[in-house]
PDB file of N, CA and C in Angstrom:
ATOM      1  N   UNK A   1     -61.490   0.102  36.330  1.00  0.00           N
ATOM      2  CA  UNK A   1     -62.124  -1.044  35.672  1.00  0.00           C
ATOM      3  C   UNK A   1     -63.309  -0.536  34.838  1.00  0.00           C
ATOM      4  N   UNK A   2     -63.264  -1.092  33.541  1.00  0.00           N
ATOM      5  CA  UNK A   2     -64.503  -0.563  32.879  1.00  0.00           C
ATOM      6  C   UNK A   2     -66.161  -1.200  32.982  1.00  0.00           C
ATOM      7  N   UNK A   3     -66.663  -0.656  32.806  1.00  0.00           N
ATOM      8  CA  UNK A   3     -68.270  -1.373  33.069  1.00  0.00           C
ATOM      9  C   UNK A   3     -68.234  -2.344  31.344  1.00  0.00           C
ATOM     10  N   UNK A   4     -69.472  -2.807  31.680  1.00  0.00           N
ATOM     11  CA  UNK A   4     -70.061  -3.548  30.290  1.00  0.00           C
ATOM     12  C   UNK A   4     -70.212  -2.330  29.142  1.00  0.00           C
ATOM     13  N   UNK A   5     -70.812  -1.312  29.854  1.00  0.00           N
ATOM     14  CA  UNK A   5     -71.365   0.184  28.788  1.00  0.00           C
ATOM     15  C   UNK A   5     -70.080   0.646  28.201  1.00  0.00           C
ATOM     16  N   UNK A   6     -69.107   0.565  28.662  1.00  0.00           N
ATOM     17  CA  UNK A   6     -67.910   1.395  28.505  1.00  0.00           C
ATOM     18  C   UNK A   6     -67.143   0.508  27.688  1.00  0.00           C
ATOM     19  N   UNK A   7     -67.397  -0.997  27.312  1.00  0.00           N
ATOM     20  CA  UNK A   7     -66.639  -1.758  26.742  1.00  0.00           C
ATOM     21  C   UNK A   7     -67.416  -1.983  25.210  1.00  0.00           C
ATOM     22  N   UNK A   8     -68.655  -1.900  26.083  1.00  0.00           N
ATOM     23  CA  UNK A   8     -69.413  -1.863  24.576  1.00  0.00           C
ATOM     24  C   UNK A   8     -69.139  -0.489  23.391  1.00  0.00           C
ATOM     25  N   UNK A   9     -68.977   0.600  24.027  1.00  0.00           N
ATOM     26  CA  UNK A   9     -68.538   1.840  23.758  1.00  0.00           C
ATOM     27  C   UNK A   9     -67.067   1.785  22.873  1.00  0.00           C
ATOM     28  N   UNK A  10     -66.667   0.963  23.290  1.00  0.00           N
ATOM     29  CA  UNK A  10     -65.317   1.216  23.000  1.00  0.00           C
ATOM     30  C   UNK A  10     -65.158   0.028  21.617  1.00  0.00           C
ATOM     31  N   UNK A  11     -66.362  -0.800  21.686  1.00  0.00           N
ATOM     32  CA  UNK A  11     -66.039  -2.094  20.900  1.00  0.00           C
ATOM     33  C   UNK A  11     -67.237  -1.183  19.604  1.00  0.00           C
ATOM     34  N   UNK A  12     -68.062  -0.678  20.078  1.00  0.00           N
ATOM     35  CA  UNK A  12     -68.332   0.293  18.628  1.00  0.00           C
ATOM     36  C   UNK A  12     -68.100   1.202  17.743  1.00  0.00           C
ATOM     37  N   UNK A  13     -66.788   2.417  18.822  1.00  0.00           N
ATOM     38  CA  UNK A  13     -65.923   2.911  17.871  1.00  0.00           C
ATOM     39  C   UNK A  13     -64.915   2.471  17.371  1.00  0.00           C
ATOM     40  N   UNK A  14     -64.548   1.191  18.163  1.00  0.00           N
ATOM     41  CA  UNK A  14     -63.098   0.123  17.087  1.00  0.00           C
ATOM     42  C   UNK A  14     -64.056   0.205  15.489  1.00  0.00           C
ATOM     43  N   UNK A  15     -65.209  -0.350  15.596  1.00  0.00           N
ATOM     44  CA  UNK A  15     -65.798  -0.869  14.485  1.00  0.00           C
ATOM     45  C   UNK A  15     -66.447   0.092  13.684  1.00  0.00           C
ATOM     46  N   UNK A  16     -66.118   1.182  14.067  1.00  0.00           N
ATOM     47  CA  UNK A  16     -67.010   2.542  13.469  1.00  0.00           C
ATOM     48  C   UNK A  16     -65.938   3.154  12.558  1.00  0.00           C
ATOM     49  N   UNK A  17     -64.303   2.955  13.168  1.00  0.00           N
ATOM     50  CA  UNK A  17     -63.073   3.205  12.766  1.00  0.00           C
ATOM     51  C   UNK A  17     -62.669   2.359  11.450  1.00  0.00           C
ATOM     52  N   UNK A  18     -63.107   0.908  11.931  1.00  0.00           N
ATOM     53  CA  UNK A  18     -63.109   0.233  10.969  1.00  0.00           C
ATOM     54  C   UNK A  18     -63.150   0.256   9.798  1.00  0.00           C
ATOM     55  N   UNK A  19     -65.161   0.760  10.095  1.00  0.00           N
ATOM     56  CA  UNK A  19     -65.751   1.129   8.264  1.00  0.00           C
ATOM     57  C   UNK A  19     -65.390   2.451   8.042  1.00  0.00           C
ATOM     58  N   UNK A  20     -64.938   3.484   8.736  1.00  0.00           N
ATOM     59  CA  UNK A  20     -64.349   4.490   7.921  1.00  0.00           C
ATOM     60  C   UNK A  20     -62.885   4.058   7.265  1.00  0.00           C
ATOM     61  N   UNK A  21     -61.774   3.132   7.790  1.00  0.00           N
ATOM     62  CA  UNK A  21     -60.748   2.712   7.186  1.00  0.00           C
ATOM     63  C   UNK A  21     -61.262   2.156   5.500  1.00  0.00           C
ATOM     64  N   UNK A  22     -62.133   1.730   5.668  1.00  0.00           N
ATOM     65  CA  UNK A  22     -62.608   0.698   4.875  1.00  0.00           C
ATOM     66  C   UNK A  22     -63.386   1.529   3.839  1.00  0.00           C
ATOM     67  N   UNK A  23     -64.139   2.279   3.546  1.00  0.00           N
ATOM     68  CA  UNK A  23     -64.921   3.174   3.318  1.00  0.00           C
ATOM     69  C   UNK A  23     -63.771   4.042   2.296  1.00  0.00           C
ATOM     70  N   UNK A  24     -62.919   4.393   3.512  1.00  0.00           N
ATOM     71  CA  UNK A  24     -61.484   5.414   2.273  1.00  0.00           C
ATOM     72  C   UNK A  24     -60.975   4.604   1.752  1.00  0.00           C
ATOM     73  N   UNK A  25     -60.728   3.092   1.914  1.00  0.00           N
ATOM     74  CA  UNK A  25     -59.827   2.370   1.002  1.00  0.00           C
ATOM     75  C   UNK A  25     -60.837   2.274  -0.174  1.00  0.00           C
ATOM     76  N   UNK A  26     -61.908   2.050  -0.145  1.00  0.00           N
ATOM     77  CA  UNK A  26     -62.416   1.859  -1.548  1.00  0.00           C
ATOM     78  C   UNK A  26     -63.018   2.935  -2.103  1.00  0.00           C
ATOM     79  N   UNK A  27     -63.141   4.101  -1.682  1.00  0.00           N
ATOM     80  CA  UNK A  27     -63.408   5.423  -2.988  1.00  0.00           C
ATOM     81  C   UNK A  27     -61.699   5.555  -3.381  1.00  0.00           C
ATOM     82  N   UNK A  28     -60.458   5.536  -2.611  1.00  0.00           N
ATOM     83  CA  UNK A  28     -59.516   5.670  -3.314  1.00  0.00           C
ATOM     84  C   UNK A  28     -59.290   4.386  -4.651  1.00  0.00           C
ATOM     85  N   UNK A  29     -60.060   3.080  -4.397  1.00  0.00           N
ATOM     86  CA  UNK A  29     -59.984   1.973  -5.727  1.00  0.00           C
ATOM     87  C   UNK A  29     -60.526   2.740  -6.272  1.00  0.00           C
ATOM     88  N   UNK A  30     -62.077   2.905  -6.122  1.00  0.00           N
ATOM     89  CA  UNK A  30     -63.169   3.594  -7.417  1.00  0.00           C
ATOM     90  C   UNK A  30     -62.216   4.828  -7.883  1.00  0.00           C
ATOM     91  N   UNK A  31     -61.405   5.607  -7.116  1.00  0.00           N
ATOM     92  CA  UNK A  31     -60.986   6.906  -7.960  1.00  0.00           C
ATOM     93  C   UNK A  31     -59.941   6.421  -9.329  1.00  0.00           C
ATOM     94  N   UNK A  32     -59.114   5.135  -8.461  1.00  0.00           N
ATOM     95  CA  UNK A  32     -58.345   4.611  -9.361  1.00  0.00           C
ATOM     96  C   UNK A  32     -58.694   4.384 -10.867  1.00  0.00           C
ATOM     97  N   UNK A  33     -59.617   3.616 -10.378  1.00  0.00           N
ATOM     98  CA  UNK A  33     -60.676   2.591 -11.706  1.00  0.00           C
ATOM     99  C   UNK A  33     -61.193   3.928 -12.242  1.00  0.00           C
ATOM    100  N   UNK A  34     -61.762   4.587 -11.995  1.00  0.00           N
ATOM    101  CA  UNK A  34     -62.437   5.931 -12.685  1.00  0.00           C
ATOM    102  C   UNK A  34     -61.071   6.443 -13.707  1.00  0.00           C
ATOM    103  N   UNK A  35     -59.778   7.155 -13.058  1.00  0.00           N
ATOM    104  CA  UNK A  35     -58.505   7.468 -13.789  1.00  0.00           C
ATOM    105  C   UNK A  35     -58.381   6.525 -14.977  1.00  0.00           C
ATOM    106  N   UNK A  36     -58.248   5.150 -14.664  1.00  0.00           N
ATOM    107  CA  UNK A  36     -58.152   3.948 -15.485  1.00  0.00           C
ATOM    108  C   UNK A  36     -58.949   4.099 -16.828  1.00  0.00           C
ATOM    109  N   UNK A  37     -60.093   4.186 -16.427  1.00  0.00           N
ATOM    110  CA  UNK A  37     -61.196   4.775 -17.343  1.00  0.00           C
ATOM    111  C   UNK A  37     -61.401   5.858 -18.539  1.00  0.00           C
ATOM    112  N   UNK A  38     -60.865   6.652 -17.514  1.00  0.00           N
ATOM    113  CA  UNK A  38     -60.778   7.869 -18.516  1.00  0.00           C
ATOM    114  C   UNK A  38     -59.722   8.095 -19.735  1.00  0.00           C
ATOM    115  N   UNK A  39     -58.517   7.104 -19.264  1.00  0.00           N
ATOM    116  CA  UNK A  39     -57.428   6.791 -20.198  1.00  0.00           C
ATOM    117  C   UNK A  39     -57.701   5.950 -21.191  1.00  0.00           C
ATOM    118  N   UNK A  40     -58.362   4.773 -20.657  1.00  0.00           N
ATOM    119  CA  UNK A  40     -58.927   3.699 -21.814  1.00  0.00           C
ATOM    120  C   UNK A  40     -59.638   4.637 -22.805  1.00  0.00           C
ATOM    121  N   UNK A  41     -60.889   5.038 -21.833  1.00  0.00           N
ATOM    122  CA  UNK A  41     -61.722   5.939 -22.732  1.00  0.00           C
ATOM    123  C   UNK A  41     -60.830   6.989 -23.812  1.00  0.00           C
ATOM    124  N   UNK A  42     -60.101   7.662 -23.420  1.00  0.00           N
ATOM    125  CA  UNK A  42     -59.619   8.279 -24.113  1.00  0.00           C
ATOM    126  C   UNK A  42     -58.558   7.804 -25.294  1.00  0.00           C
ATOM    127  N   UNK A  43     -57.796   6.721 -25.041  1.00  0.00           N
ATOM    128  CA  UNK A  43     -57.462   5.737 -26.413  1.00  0.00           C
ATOM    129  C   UNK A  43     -58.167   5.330 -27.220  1.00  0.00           C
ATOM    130  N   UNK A  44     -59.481   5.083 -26.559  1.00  0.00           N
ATOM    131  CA  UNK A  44     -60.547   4.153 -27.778  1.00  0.00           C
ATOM    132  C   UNK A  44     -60.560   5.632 -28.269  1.00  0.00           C
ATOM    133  N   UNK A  45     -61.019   6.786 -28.672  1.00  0.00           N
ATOM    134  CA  UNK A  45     -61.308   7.713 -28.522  1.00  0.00           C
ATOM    135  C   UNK A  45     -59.899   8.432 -29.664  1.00  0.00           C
ATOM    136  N   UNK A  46     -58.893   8.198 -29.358  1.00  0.00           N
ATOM    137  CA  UNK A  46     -57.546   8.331 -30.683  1.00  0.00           C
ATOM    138  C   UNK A  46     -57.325   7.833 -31.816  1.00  0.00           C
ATOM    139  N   UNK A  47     -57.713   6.180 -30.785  1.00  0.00           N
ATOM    140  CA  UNK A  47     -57.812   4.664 -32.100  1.00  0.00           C
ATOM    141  C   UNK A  47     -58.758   5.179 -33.139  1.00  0.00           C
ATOM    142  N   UNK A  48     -60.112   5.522 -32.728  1.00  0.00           N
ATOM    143  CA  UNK A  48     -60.934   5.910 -33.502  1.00  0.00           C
ATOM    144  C   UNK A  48     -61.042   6.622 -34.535  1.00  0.00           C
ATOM    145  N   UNK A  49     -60.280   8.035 -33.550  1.00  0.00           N
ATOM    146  CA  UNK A  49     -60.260   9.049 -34.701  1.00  0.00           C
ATOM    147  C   UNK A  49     -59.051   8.821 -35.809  1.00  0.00           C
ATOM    148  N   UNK A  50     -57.938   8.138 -35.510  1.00  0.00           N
ATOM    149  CA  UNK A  50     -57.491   7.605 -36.351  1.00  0.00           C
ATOM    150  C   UNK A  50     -57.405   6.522 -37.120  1.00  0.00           C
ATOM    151  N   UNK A  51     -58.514   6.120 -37.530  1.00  0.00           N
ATOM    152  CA  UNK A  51     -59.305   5.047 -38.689  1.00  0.00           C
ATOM    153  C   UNK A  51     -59.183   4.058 -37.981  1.00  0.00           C
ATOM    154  N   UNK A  52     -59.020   3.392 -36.779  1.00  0.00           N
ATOM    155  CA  UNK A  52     -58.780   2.320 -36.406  1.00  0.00           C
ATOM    156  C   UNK A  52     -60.151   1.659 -35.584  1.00  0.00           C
ATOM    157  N   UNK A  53     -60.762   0.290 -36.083  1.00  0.00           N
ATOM    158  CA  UNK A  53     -62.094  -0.053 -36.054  1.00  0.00           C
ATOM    159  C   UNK A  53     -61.700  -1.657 -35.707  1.00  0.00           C
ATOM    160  N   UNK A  54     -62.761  -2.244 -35.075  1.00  0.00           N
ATOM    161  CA  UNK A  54     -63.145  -3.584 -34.710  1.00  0.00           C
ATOM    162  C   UNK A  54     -63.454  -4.336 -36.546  1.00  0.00           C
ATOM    163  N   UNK A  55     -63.042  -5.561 -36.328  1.00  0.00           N
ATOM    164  CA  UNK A  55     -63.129  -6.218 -37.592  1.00  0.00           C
ATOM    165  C   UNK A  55     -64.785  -6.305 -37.162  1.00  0.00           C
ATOM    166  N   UNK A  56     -64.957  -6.233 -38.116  1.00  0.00           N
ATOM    167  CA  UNK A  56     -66.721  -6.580 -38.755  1.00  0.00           C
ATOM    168  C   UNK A  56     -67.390  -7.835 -37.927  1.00  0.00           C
ATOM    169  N   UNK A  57     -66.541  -8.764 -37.965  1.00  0.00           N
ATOM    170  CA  UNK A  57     -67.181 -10.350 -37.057  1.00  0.00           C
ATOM    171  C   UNK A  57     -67.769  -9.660 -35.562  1.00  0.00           C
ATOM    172  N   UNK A  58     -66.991  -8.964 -34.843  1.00  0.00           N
ATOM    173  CA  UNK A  58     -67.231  -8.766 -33.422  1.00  0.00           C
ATOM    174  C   UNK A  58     -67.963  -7.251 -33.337  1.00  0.00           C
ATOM    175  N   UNK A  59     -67.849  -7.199 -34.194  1.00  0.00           N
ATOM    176  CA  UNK A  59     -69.720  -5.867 -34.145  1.00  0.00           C
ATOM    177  C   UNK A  59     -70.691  -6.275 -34.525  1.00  0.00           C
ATOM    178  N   UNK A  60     -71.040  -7.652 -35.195  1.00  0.00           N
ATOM    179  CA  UNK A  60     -72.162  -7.732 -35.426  1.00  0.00           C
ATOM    180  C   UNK A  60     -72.550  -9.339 -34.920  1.00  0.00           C
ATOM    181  N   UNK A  61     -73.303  -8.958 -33.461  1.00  0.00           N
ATOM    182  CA  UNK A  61     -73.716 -10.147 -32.648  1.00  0.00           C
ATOM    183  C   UNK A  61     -75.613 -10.030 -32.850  1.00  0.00           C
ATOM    184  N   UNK A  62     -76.203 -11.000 -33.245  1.00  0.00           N
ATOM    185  CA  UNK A  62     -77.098 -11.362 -33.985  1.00  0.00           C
ATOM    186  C   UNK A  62     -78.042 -11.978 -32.822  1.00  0.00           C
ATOM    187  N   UNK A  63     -79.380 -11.736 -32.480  1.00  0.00           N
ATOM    188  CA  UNK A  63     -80.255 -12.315 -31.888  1.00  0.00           C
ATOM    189  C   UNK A  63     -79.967 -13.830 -31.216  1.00  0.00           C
ATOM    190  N   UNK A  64     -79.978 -14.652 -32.334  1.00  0.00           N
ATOM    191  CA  UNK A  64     -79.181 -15.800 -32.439  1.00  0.00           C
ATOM    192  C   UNK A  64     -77.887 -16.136 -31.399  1.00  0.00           C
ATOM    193  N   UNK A  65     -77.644 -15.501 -31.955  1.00  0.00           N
ATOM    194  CA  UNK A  65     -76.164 -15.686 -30.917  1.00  0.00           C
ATOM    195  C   UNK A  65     -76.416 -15.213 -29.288  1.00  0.00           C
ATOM    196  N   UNK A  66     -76.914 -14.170 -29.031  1.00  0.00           N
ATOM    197  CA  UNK A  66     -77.741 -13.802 -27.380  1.00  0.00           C
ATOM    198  C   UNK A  66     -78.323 -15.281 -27.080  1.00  0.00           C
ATOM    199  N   UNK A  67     -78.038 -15.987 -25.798  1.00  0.00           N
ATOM    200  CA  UNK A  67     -78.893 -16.513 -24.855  1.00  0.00           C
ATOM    201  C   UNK A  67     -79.976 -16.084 -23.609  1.00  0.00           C
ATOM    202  N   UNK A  68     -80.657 -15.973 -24.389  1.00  0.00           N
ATOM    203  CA  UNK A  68     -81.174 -15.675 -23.227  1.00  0.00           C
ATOM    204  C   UNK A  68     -82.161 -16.624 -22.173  1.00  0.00           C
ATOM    205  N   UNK A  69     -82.778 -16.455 -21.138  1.00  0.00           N
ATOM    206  CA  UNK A  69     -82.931 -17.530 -20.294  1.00  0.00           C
ATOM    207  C   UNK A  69     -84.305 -18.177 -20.629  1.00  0.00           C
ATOM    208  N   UNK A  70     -85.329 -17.727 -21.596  1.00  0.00           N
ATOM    209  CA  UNK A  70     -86.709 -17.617 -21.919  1.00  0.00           C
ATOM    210  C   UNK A  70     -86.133 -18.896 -23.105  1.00  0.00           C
ATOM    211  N   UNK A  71     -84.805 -18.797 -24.099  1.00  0.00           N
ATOM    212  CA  UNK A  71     -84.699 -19.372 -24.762  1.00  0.00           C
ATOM    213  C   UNK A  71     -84.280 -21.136 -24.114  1.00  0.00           C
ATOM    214  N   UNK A  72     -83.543 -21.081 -22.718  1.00  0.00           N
ATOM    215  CA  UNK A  72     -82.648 -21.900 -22.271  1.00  0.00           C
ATOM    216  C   UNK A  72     -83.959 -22.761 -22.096  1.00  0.00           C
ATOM    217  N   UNK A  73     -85.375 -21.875 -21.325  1.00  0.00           N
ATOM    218  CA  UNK A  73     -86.290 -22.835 -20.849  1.00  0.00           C
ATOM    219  C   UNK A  73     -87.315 -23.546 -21.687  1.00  0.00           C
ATOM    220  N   UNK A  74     -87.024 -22.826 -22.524  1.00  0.00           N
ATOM    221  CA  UNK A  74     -87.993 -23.340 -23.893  1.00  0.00           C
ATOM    222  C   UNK A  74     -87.614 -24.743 -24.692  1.00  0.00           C
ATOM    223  N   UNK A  75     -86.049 -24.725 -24.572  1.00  0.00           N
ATOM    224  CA  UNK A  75     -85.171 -25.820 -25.113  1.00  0.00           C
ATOM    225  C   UNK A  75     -85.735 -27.170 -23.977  1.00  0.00           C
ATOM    226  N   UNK A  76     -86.257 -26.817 -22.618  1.00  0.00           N
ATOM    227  CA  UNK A  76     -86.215 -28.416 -21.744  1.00  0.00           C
ATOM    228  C   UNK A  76     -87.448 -29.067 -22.146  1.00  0.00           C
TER     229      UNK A  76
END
């Protein structure tokens, strides 16, 4: 029969197991998303060098157009 110490023991390496399960599942996402990354990155990066550019409207975002929250409170 186990004591209280021995259950508690046992109920902190379930949970110690846990966050290491948990811990490897998400550096293997981040490694994913990083791979992901480096591919995007590296298309924008082709597109580029081969003349290929954002139309003019969506590169040029203007003061004006930013909300910011100094502006939101100024408006009440």
């Amino acid at each position: 029969m186990a004591t209280d110490q021995q259950k508690h023991l046992k109920s902190v390496v379930e949970q110690s197991q846990g966050l290491v399960n948990e811990i490897n599942q998400l550096e293997g996402q981040a490694k994913a998303k990083r791979e992901m990354l480096l591919k995007l990155q590296g298309i924008i990066e082709y597109l580029q060098q081969t003349g290929v550019e954002l139309p003019k409207e969506e590169e040029n975002v203007t003061e004006t157009d930013v909300v910011t929250p100094e502006s939101e409170s100024s408006d009440s």
